[in-house]
N, C-alpha and C. Protein backbone atom coordinates (compact mmCIF):
# COMPACT_ATOMS: atom_id res chain seq x y z
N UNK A 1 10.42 -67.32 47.15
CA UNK A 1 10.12 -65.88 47.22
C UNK A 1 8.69 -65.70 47.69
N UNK A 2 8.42 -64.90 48.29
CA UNK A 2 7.11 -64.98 48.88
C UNK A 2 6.28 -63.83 48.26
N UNK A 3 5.07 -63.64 48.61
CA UNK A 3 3.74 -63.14 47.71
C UNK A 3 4.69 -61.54 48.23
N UNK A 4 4.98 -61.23 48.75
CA UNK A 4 5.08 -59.67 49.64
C UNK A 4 6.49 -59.22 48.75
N UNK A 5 7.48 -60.15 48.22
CA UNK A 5 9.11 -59.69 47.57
C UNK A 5 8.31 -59.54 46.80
N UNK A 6 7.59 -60.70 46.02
CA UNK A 6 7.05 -60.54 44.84
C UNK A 6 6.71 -59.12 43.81
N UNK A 7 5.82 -58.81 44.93
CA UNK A 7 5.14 -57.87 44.50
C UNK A 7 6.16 -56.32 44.40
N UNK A 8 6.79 -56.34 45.69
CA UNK A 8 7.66 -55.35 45.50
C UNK A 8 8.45 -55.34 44.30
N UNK A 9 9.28 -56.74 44.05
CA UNK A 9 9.60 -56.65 42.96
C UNK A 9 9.08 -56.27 41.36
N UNK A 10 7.38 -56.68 41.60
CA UNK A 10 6.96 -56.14 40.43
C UNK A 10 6.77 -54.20 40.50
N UNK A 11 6.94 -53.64 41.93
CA UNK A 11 6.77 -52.65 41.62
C UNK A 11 7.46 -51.87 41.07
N UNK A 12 9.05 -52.31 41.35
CA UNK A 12 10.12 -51.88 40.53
C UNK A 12 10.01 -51.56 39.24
N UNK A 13 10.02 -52.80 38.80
CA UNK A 13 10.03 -52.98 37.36
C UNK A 13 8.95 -51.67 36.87
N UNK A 14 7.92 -51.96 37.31
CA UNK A 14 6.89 -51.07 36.60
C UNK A 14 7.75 -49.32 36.75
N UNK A 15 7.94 -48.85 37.63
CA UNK A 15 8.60 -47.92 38.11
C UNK A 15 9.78 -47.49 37.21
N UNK A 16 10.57 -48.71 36.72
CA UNK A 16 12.02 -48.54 35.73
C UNK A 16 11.42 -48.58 34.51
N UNK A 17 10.27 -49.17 33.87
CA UNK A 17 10.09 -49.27 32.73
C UNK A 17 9.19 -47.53 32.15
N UNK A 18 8.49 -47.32 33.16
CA UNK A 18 8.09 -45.95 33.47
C UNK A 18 8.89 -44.61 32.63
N UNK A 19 9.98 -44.88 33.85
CA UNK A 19 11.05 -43.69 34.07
C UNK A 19 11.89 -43.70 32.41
N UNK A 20 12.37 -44.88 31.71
CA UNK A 20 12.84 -45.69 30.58
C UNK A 20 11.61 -44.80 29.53
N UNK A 21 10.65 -44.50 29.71
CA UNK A 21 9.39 -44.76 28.44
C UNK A 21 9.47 -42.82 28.53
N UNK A 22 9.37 -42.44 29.97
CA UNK A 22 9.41 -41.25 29.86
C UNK A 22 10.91 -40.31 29.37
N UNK A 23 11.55 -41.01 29.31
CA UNK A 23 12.94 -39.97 28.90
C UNK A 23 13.11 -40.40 27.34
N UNK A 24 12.66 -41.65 26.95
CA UNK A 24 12.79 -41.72 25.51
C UNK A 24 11.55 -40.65 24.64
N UNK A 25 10.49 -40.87 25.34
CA UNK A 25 9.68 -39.47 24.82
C UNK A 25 9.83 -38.24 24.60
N UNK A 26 11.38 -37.71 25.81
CA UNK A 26 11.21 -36.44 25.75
C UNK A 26 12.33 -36.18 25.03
N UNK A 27 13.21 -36.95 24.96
CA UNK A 27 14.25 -37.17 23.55
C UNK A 27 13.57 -37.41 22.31
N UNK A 28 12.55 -37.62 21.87
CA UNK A 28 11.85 -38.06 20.52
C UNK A 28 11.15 -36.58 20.44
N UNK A 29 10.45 -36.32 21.53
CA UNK A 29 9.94 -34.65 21.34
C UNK A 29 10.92 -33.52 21.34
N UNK A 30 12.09 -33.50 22.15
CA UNK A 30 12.95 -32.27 21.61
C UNK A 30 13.58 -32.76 20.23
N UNK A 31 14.03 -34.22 19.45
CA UNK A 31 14.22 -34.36 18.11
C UNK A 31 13.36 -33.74 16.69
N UNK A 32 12.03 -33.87 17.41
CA UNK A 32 10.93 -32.97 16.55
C UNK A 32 10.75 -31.70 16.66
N UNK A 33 11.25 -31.24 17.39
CA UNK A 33 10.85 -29.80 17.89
C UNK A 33 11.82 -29.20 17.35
N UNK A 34 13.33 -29.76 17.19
CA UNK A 34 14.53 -29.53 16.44
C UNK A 34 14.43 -29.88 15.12
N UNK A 35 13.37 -30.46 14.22
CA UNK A 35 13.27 -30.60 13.07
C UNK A 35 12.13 -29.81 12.56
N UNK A 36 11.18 -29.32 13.16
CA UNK A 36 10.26 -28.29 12.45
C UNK A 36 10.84 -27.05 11.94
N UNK A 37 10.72 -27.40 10.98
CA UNK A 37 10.77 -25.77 9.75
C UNK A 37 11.02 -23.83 10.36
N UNK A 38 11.36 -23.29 9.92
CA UNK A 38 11.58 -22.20 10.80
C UNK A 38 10.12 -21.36 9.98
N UNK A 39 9.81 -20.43 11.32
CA UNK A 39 7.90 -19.83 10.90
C UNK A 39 8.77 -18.53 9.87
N UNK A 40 7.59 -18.77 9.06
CA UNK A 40 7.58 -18.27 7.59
C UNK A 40 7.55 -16.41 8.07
N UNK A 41 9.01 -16.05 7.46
CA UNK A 41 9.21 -14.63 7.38
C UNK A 41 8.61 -14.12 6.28
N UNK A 42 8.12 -12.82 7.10
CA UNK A 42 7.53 -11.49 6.09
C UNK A 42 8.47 -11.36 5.03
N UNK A 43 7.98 -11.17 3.60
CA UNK A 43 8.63 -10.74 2.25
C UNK A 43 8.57 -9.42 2.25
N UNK A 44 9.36 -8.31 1.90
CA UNK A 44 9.25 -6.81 1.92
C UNK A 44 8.53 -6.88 0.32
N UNK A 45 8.29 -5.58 0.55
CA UNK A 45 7.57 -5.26 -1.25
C UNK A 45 7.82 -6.03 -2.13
N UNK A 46 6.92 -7.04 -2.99
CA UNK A 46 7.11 -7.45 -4.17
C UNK A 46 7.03 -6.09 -5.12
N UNK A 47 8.62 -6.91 -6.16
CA UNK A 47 8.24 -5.52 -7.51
C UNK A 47 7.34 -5.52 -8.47
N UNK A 48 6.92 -4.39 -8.96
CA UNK A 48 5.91 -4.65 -9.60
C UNK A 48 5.98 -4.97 -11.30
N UNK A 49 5.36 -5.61 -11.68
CA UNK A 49 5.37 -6.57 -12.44
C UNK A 49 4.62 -5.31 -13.91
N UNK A 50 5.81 -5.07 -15.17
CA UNK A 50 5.75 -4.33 -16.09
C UNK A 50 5.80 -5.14 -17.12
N UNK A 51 5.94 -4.35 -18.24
CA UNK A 51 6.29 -4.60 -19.87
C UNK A 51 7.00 -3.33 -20.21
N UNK A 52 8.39 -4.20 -20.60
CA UNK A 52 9.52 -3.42 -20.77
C UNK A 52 10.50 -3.66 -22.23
N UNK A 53 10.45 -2.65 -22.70
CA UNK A 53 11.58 -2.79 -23.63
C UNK A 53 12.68 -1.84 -24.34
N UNK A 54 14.04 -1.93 -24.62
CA UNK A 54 14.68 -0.67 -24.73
C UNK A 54 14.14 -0.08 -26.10
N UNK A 55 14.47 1.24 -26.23
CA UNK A 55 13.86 2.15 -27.21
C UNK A 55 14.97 1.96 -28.28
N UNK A 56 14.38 1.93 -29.80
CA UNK A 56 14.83 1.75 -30.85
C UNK A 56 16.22 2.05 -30.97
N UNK A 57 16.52 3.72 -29.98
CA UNK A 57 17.55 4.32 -30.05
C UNK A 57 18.63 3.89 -29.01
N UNK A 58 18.32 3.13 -28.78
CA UNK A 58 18.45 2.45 -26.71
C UNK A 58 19.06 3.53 -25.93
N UNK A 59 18.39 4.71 -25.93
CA UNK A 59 18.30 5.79 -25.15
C UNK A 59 17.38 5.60 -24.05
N UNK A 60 16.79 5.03 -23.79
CA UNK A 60 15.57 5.17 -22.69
C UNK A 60 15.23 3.35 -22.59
N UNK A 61 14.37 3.34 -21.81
CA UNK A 61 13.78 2.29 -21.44
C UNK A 61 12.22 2.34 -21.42
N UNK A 62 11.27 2.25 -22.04
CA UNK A 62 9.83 2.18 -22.05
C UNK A 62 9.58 1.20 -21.40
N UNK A 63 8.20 1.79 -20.25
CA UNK A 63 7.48 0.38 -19.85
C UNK A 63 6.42 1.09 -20.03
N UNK A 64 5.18 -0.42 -19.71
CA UNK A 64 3.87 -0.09 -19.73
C UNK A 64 3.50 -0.21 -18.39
N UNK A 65 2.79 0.10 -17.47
CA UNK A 65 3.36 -0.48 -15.94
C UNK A 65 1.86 0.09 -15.70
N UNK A 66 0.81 -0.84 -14.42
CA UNK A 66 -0.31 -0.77 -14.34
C UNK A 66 -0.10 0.60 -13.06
N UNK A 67 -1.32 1.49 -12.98
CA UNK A 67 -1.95 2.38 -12.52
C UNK A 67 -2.60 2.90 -11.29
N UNK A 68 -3.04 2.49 -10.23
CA UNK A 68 -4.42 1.71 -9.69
C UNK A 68 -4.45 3.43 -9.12
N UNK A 69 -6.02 3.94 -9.50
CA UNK A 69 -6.42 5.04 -9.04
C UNK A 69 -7.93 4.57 -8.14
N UNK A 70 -8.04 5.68 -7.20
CA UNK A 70 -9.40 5.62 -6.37
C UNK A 70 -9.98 6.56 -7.08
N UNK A 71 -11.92 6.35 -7.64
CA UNK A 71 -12.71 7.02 -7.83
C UNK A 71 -13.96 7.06 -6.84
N UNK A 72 -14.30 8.35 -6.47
CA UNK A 72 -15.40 8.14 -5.74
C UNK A 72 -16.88 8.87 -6.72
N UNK A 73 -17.69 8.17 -6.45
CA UNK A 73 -18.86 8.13 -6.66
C UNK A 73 -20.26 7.83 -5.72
N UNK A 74 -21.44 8.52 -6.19
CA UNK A 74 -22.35 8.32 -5.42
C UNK A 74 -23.64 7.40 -6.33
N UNK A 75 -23.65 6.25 -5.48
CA UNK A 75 -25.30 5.05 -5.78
C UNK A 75 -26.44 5.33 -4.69
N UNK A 76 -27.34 5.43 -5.51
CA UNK A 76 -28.51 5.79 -5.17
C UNK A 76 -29.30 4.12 -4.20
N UNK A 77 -29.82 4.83 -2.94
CA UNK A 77 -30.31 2.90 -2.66
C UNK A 77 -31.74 4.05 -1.88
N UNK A 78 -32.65 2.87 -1.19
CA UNK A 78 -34.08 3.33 -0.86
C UNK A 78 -33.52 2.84 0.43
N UNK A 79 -34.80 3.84 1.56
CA UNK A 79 -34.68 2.94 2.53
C UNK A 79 -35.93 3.25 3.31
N UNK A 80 -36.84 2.28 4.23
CA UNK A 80 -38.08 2.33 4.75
C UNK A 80 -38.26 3.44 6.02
N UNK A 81 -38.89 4.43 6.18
CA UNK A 81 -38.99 5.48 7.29
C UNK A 81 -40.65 5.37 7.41
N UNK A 82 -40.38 5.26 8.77
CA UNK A 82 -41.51 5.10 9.43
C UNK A 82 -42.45 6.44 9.79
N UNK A 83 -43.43 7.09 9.45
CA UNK A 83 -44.00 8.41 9.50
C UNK A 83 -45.33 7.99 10.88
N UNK A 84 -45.59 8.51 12.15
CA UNK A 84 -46.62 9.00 12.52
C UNK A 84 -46.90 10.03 12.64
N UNK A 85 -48.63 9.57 12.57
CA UNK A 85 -49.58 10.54 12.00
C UNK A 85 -50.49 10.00 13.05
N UNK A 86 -51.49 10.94 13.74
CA UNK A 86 -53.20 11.08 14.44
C UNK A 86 -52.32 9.39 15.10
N UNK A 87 -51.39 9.27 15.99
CA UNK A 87 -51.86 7.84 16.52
C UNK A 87 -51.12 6.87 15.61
N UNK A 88 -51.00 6.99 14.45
CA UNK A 88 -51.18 5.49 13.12
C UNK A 88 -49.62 6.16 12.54
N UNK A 89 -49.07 4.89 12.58
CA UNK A 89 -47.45 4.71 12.11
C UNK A 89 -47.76 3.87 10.54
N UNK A 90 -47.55 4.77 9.75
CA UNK A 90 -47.49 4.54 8.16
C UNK A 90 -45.98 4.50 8.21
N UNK A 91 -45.76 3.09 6.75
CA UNK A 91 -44.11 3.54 6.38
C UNK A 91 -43.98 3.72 5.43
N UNK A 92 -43.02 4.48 4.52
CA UNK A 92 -42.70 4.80 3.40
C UNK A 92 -41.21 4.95 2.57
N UNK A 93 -41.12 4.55 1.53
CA UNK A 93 -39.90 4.64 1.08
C UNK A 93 -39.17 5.57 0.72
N UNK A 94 -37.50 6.02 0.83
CA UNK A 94 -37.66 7.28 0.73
C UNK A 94 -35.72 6.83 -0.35
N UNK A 95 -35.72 7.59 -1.05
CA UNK A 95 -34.38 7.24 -2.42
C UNK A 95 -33.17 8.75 -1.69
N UNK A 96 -31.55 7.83 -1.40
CA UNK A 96 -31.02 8.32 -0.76
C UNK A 96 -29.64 7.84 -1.71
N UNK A 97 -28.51 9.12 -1.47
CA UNK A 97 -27.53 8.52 -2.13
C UNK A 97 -26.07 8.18 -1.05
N UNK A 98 -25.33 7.64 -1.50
CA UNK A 98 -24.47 6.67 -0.61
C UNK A 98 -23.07 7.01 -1.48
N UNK A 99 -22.01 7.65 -1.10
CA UNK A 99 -21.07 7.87 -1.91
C UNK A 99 -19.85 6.52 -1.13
N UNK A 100 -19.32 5.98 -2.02
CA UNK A 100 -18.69 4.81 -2.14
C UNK A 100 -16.88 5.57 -3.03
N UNK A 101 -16.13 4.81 -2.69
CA UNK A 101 -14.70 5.02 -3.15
C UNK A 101 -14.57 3.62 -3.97
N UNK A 102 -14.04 3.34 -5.45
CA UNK A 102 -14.09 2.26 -5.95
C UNK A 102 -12.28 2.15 -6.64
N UNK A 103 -11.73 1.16 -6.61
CA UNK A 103 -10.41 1.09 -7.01
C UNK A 103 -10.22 0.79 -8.46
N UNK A 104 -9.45 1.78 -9.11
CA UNK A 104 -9.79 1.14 -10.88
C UNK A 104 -8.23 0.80 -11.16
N UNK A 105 -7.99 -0.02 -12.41
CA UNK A 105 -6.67 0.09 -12.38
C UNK A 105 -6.77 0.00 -14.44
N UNK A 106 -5.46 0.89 -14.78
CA UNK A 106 -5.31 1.04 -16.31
C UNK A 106 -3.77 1.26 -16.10
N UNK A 107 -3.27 1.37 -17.32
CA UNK A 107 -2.13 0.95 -17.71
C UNK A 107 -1.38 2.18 -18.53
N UNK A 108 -0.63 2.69 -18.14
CA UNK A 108 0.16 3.93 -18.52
C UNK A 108 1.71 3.68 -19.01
N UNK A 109 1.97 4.18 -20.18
CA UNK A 109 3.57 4.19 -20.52
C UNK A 109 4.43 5.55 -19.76
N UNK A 110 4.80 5.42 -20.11
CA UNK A 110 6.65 6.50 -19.43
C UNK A 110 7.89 5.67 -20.02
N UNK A 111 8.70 6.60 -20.10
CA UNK A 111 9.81 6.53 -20.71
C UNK A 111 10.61 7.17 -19.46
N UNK A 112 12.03 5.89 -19.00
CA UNK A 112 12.83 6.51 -18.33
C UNK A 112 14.46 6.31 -18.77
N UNK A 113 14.90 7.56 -18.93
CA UNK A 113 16.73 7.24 -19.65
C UNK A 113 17.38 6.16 -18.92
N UNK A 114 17.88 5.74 -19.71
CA UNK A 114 18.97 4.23 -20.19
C UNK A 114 20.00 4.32 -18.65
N UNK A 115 20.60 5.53 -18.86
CA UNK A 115 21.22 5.77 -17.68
C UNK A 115 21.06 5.87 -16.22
N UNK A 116 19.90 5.76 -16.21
CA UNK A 116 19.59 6.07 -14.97
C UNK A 116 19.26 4.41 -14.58
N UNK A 117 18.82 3.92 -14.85
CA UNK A 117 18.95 2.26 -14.38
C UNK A 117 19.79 0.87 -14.24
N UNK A 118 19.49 0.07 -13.58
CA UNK A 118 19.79 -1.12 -13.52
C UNK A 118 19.74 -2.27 -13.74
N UNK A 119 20.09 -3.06 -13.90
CA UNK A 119 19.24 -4.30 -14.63
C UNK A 119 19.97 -5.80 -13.88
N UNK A 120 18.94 -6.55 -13.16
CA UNK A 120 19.23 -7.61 -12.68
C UNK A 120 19.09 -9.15 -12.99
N UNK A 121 19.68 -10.17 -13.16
CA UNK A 121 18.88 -11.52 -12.70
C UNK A 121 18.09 -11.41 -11.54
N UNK A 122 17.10 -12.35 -11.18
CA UNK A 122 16.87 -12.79 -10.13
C UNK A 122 17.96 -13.18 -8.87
N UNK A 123 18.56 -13.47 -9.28
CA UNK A 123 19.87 -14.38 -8.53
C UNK A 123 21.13 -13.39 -7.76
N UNK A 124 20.45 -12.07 -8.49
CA UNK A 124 21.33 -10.76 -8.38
C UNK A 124 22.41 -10.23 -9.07
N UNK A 125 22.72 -11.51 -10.28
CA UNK A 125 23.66 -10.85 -11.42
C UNK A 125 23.55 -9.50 -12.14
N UNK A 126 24.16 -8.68 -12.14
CA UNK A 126 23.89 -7.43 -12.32
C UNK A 126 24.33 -7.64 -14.25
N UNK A 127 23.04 -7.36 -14.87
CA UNK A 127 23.57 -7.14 -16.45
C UNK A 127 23.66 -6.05 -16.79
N UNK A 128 25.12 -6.27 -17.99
CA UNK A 128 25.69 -5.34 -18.96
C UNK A 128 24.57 -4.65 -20.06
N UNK A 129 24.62 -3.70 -20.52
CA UNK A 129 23.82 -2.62 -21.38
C UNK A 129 23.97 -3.15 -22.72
N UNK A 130 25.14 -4.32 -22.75
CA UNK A 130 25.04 -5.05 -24.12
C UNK A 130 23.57 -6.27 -24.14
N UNK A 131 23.62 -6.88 -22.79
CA UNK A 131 22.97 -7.53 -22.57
C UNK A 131 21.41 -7.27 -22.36
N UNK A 132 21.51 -6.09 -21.49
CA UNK A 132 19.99 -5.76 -21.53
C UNK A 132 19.03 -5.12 -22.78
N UNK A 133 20.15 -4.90 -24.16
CA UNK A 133 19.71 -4.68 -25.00
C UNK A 133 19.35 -5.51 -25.94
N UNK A 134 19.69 -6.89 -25.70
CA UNK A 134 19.68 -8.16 -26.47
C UNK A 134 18.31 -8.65 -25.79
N UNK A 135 18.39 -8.25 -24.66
CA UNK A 135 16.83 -9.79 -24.05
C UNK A 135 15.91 -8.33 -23.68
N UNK A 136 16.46 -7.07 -23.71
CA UNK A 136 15.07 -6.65 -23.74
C UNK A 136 15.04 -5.84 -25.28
N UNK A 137 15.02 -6.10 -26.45
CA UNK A 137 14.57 -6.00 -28.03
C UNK A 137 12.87 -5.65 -28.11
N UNK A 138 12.52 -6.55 -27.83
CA UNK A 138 11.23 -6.75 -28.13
C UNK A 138 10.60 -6.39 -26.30
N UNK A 139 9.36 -6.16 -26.39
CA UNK A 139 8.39 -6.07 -25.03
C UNK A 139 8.24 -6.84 -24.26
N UNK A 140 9.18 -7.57 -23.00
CA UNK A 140 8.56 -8.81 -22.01
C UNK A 140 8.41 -7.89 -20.56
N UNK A 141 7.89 -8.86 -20.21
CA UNK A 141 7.28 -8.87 -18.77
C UNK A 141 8.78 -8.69 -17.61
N UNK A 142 8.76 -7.84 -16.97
CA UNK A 142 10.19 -7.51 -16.15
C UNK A 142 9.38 -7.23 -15.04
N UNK A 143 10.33 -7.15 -13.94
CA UNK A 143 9.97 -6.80 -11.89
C UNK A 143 10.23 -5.45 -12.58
N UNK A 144 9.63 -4.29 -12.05
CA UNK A 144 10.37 -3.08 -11.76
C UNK A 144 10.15 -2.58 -10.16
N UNK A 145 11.25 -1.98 -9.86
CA UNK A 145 10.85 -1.24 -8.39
C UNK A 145 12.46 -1.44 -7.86
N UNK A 146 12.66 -2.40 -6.85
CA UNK A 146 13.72 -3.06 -6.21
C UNK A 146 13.82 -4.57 -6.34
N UNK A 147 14.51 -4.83 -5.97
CA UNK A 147 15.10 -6.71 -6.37
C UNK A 147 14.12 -7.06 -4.95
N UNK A 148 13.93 -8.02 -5.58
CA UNK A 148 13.21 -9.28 -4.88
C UNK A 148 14.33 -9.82 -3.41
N UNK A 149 13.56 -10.40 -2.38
CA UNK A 149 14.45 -10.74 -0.88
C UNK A 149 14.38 -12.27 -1.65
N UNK A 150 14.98 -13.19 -0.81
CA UNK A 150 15.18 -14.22 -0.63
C UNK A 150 13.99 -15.27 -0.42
N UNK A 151 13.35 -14.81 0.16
CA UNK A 151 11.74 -15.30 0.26
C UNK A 151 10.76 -14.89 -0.85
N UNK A 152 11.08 -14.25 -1.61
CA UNK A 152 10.29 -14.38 -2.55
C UNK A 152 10.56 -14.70 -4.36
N UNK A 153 12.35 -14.85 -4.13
CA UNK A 153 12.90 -15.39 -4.76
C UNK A 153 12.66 -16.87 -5.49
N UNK A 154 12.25 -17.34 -4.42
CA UNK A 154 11.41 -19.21 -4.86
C UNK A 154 10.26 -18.97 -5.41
N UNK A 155 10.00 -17.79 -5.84
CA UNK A 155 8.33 -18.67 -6.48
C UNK A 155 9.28 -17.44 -7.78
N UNK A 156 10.13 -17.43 -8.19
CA UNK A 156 10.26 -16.37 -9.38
C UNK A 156 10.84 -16.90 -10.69
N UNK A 157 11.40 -16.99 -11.54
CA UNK A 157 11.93 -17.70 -12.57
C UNK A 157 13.36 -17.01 -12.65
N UNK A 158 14.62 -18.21 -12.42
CA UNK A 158 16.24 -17.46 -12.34
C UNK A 158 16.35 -16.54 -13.59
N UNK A 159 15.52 -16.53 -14.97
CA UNK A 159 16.17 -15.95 -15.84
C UNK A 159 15.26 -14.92 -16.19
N UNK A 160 14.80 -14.09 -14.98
CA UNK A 160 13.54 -13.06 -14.98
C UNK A 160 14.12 -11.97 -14.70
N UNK A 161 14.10 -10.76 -15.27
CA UNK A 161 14.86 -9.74 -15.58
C UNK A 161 14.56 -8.86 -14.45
N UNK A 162 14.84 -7.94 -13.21
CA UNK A 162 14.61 -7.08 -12.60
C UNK A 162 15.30 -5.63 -12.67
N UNK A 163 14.60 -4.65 -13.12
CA UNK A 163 14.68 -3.57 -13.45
C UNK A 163 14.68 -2.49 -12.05
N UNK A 164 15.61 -1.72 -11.82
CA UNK A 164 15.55 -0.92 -10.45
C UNK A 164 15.96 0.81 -10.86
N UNK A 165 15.38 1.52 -10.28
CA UNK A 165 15.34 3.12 -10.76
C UNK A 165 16.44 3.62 -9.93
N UNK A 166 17.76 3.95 -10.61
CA UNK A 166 18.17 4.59 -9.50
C UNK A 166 17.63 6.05 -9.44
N UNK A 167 16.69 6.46 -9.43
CA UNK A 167 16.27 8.15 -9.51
C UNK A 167 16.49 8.27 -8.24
N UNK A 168 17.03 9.73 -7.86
CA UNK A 168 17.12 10.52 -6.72
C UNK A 168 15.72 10.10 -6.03
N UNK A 169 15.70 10.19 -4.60
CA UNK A 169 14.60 10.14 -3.91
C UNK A 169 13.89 11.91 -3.99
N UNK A 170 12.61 11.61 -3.83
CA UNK A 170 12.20 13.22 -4.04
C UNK A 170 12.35 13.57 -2.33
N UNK A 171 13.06 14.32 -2.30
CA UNK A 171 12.96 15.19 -1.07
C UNK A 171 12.03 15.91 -0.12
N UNK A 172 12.11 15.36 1.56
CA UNK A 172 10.90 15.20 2.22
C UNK A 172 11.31 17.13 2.81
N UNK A 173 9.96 17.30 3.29
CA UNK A 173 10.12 18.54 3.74
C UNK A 173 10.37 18.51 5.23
N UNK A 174 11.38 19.65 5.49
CA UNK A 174 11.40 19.68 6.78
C UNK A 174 10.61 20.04 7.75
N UNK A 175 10.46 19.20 8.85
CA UNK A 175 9.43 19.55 9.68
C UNK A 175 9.53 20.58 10.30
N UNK A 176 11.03 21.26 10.81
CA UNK A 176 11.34 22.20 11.80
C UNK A 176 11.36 23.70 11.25
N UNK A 177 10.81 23.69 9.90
CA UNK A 177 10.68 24.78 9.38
C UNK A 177 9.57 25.05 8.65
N UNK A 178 9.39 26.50 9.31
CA UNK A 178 7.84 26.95 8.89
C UNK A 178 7.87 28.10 7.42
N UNK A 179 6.75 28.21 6.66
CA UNK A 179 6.61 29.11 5.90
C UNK A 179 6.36 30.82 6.30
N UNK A 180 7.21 31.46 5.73
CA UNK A 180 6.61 32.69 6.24
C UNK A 180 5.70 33.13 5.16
N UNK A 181 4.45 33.11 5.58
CA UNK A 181 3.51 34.09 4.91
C UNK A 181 3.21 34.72 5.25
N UNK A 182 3.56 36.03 4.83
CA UNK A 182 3.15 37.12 4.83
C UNK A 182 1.61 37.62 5.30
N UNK A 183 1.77 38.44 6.96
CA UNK A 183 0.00 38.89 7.03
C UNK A 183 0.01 39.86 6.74
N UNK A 184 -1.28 40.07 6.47
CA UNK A 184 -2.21 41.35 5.84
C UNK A 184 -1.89 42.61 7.12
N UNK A 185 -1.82 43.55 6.80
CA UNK A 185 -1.41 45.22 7.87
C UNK A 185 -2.50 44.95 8.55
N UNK A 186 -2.16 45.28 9.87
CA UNK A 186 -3.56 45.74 10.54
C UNK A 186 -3.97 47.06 10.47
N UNK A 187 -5.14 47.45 10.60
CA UNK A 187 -5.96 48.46 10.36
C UNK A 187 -5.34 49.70 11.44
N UNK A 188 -5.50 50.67 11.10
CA UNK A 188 -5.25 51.73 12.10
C UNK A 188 -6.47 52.34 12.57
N UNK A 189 -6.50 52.26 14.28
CA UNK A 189 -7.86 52.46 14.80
C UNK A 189 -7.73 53.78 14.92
N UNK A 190 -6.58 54.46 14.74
CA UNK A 190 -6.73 56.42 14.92
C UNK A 190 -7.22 57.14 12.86
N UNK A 191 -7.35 56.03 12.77
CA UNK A 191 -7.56 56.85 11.19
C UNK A 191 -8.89 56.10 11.09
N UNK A 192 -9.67 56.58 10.03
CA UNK A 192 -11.17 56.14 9.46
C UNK A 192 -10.82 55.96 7.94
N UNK A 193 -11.52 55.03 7.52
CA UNK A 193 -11.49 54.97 5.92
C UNK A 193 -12.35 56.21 5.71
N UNK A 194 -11.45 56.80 4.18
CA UNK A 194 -12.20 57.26 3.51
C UNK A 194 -13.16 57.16 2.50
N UNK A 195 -14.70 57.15 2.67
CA UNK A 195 -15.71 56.16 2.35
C UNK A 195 -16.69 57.20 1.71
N UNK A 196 -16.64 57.56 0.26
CA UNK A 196 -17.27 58.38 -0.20
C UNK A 196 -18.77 58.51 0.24
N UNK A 197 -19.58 60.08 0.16
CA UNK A 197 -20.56 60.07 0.70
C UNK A 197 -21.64 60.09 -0.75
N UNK A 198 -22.49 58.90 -0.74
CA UNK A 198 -23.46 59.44 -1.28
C UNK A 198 -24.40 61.04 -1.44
N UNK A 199 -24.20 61.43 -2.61
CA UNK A 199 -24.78 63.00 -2.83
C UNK A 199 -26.00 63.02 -2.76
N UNK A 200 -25.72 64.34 -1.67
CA UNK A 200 -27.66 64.96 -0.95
C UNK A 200 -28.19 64.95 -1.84
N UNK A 201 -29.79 64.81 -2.44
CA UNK A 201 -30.86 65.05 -3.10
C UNK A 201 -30.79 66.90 -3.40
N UNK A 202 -31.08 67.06 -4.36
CA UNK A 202 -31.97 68.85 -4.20
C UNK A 202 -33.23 69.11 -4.48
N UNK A 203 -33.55 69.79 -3.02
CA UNK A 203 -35.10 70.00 -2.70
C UNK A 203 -35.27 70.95 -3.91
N UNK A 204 -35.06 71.46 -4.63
CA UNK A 204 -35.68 72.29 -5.49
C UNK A 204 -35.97 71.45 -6.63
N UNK A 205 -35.76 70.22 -6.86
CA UNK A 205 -35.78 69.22 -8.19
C UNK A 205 -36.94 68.61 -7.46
N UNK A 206 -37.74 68.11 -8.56
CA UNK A 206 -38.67 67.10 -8.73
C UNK A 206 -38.09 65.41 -9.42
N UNK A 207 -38.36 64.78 -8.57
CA UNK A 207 -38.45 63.20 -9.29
C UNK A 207 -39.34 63.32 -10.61
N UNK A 208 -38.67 63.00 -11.75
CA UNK A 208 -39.50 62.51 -12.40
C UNK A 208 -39.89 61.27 -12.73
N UNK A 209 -41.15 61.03 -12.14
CA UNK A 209 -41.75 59.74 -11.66
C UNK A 209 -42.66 59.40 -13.76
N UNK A 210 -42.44 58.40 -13.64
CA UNK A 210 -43.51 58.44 -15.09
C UNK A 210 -45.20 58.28 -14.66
């Protein structure tokens, strides 16, 4: 075989082992690309997290359920202002107030009738009124709002009670309808108010001045 097959022949090879290295790669990369995890879906509203228990009479359902109100207020801070005078820049401090919105949160009871609710597992077992009167006796920690999705189901405990309102939704106002309020008469420009006249003086009287 001579130096010139030779070589051709090695070019082959290099060429097949190539083509061989590149298709097993791109089979090993679509295998991975087919095994990565699916991207992490949005959870809708978590419920919010109460203290619940039925009423002595098990007429109602008491919770304690947190609050969160905005207060605004105003803090006082300084700040440096520069004054010229004749030529000459003096600075001086000057006390200014700054009104700020701060988030507080406290804890309020309500009482809502027996009837009007629901009562869940996690898992979505819907419990009996015999049942929800047995595990809720005493005050624990319950979801209230709506049941939990599927995604947020894994971080929850299966034997965690979820509480749901069926109350009527409060009713939105319609946009396509306006208020009639009533306007005020307009004035009549052929008539004049009648606007009493201050009474003439009499020249025959004296002021008595002291």
């Amino acid at each position: 075989m001579t130096l010139r097959e030779t070589l051709a022949l090695f070019c082959v090879l290099i060429g097949f082992f190539s083509s061989t290295c590149l298709v097993v790669n791109s089979q090993e990369a679509t295998s991975r690309d087919q095994a990565k995890p699916e991207k992490w879906k949005t959870s809708s509203f978590m419920p919010k997290v109460v203290v619940a228990r039925v009423s002595s009479d098990r007429s109602s359902l008491d919770i304690l359920e947190p609050v969160q109100t905005y207060v605004t207020h105003e803090v006082p801070y300084t700040v440096t202002v520069p004054i010229t005078k004749d030529g000459q820049t003096t600075y001086t401090t000057e006390s200014r107030l700054r009104t700020v919105q701060a988030c507080t949160t406290k804890m309020e009871r309500r009482s809502i009738p027996i009837e009007r609710i629901s009562a869940f597992n996690v898992n979505g077992t819907q419990l009996t009124l015999s049942d929800l009167n047995a595990r809720l006796k005493n005050p624990i920690h319950v979801l209230f709002g709506n049941k939990p999705d599927e995604y947020a189901k894994t971080v929850l405990k299966e034997d965690l009670v979820v509480i749901v309102d069926n109350a009527p939704p409060a009713p939105t106002p319609d946009p396509t309808k306006t208020f009639n309020i009533p306007l005020a008469p307009k004035p009549d420009p052929t008539k004049t108010p009648n606007i009493p006249l201050a009474p003439k003086p009499d020249p025959t009287k004296t002021p008595n001045n002291p």
